[in-house]
N, C-alpha and C. Protein backbone atom coordinates (compact mmCIF):
# COMPACT_ATOMS: atom_id res chain seq x y z
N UNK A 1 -23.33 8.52 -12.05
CA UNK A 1 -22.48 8.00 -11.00
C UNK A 1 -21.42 7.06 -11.56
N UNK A 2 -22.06 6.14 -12.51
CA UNK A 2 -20.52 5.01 -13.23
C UNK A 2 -19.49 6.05 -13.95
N UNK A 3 -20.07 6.96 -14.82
CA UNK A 3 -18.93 7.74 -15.38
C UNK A 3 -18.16 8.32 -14.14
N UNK A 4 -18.77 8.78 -13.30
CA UNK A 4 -17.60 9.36 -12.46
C UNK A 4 -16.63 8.42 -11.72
N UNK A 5 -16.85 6.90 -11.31
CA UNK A 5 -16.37 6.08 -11.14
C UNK A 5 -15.62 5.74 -11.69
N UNK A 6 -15.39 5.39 -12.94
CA UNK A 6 -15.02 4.76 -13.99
C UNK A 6 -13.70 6.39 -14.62
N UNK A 7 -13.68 7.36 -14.31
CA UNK A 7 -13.04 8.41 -14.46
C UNK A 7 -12.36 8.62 -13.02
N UNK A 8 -12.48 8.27 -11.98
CA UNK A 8 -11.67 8.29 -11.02
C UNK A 8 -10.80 7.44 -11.01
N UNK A 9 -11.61 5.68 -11.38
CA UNK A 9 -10.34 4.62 -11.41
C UNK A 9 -9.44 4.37 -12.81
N UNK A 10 -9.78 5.42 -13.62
CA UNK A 10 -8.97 5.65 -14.38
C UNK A 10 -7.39 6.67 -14.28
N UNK A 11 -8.19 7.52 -13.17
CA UNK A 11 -7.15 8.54 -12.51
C UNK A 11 -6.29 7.50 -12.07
N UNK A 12 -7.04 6.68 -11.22
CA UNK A 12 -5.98 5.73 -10.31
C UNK A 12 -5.01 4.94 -10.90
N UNK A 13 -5.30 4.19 -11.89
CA UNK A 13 -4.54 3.46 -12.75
C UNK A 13 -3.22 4.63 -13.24
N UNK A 14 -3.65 5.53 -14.25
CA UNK A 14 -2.72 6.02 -14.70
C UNK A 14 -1.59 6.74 -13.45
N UNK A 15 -2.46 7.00 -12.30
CA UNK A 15 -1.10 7.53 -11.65
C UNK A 15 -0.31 6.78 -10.86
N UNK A 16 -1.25 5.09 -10.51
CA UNK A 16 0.06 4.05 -10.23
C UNK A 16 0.63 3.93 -11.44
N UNK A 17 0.32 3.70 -12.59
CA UNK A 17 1.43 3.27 -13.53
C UNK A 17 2.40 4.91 -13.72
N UNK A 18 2.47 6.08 -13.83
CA UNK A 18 3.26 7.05 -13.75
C UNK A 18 4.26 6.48 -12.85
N UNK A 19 3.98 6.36 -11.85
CA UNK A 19 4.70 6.27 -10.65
C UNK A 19 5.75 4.67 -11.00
N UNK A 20 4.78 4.05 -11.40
CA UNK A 20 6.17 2.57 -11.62
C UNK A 20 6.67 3.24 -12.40
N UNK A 21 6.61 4.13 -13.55
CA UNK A 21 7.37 3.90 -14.76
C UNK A 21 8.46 5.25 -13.87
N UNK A 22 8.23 5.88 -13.33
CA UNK A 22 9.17 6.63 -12.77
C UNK A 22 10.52 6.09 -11.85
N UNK A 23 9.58 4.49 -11.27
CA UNK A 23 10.27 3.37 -10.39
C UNK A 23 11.59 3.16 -11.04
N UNK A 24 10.66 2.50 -12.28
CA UNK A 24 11.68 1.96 -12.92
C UNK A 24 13.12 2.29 -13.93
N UNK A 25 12.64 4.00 -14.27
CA UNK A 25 13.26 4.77 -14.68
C UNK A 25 14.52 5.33 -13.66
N UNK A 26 14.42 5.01 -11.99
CA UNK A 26 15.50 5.43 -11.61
C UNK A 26 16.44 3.77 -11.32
N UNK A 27 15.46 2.40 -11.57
CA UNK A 27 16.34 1.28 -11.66
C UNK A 27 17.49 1.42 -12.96
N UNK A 28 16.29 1.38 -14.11
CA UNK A 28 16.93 1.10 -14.81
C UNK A 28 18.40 2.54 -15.12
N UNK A 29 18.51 4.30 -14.68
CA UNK A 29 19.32 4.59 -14.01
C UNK A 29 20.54 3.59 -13.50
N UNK A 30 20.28 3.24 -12.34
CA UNK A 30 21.20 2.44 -11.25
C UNK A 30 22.09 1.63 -12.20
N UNK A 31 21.64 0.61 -12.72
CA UNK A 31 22.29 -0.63 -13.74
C UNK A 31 22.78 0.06 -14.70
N UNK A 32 22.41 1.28 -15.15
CA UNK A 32 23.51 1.94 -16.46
C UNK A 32 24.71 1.86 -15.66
N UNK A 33 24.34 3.09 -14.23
CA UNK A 33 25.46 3.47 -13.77
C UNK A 33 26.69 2.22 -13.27
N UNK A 34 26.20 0.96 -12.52
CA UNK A 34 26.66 -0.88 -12.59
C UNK A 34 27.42 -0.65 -13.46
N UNK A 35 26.57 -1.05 -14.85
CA UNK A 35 27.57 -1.29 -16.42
C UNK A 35 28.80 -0.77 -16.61
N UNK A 36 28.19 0.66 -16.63
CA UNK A 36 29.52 1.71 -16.77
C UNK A 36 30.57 1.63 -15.81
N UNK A 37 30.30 1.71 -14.41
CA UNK A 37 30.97 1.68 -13.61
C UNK A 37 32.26 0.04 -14.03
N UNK A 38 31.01 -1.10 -14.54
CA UNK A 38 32.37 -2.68 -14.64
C UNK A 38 33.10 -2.44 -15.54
N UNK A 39 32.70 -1.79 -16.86
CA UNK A 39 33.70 -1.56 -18.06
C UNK A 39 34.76 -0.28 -17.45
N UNK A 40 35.18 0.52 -16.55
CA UNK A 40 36.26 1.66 -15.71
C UNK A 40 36.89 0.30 -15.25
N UNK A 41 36.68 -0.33 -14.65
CA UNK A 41 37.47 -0.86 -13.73
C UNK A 41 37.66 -2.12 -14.04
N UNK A 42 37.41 -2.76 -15.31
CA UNK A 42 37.41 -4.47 -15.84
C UNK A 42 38.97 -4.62 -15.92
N UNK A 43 39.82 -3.07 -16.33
CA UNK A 43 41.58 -3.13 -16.37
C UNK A 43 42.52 -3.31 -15.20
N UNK A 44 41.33 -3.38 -14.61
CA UNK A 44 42.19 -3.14 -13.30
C UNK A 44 42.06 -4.62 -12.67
N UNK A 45 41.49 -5.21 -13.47
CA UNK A 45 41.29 -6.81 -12.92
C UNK A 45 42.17 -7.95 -13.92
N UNK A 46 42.85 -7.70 -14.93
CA UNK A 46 43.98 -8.09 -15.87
C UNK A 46 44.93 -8.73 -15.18
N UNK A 47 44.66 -9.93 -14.26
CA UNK A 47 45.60 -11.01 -13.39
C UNK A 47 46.35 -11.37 -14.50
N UNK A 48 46.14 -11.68 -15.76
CA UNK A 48 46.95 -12.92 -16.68
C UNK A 48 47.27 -11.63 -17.74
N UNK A 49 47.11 -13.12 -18.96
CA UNK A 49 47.15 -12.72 -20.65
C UNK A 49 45.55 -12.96 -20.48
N UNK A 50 44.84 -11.95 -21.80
CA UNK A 50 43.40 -12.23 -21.64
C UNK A 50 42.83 -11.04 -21.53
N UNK A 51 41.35 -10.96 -21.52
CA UNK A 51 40.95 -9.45 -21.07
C UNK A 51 39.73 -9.97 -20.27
N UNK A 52 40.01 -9.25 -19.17
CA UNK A 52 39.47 -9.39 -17.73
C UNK A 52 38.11 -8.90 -18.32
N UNK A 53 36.77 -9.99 -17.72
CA UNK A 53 35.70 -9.15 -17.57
C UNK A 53 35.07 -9.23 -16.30
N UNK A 54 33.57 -8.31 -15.79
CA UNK A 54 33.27 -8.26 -14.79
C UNK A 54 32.09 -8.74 -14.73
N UNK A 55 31.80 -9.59 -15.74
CA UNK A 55 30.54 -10.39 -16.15
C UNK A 55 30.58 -11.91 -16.16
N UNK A 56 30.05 -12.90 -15.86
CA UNK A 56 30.08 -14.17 -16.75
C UNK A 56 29.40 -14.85 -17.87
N UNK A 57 29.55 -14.12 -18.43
CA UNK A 57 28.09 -14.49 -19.94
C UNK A 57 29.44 -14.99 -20.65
């Protein structure tokens, strides 16, 4: 009976963690697409002399 226990909540574990890492695989997605998207359009923000960014670091 523990092995089968212990082999079910092992099922369980691995298929919540599948599932975050799938989470996080369409976040971390999103923020590429962010990035990419501020460096297209950082020229288009060139008010002065200088080079416009879309960050504050």
């Amino acid at each position: 009976m523990v092995p089968v226990l212990l082999v079910l909540l092992l099922a369980l574990i691995l298929f919540g963690a599948g599932f975050a890492l799938k989470a996080l695989w369409w976040v971390a997605v999103a923020v590429l697409v962010v990035w990419l998207l501020g460096f297209l359009f950082r020229a288009t923000g060139t008010g002065g002399g200088g080079r416009a960014r879309w960050y504050r670091w």
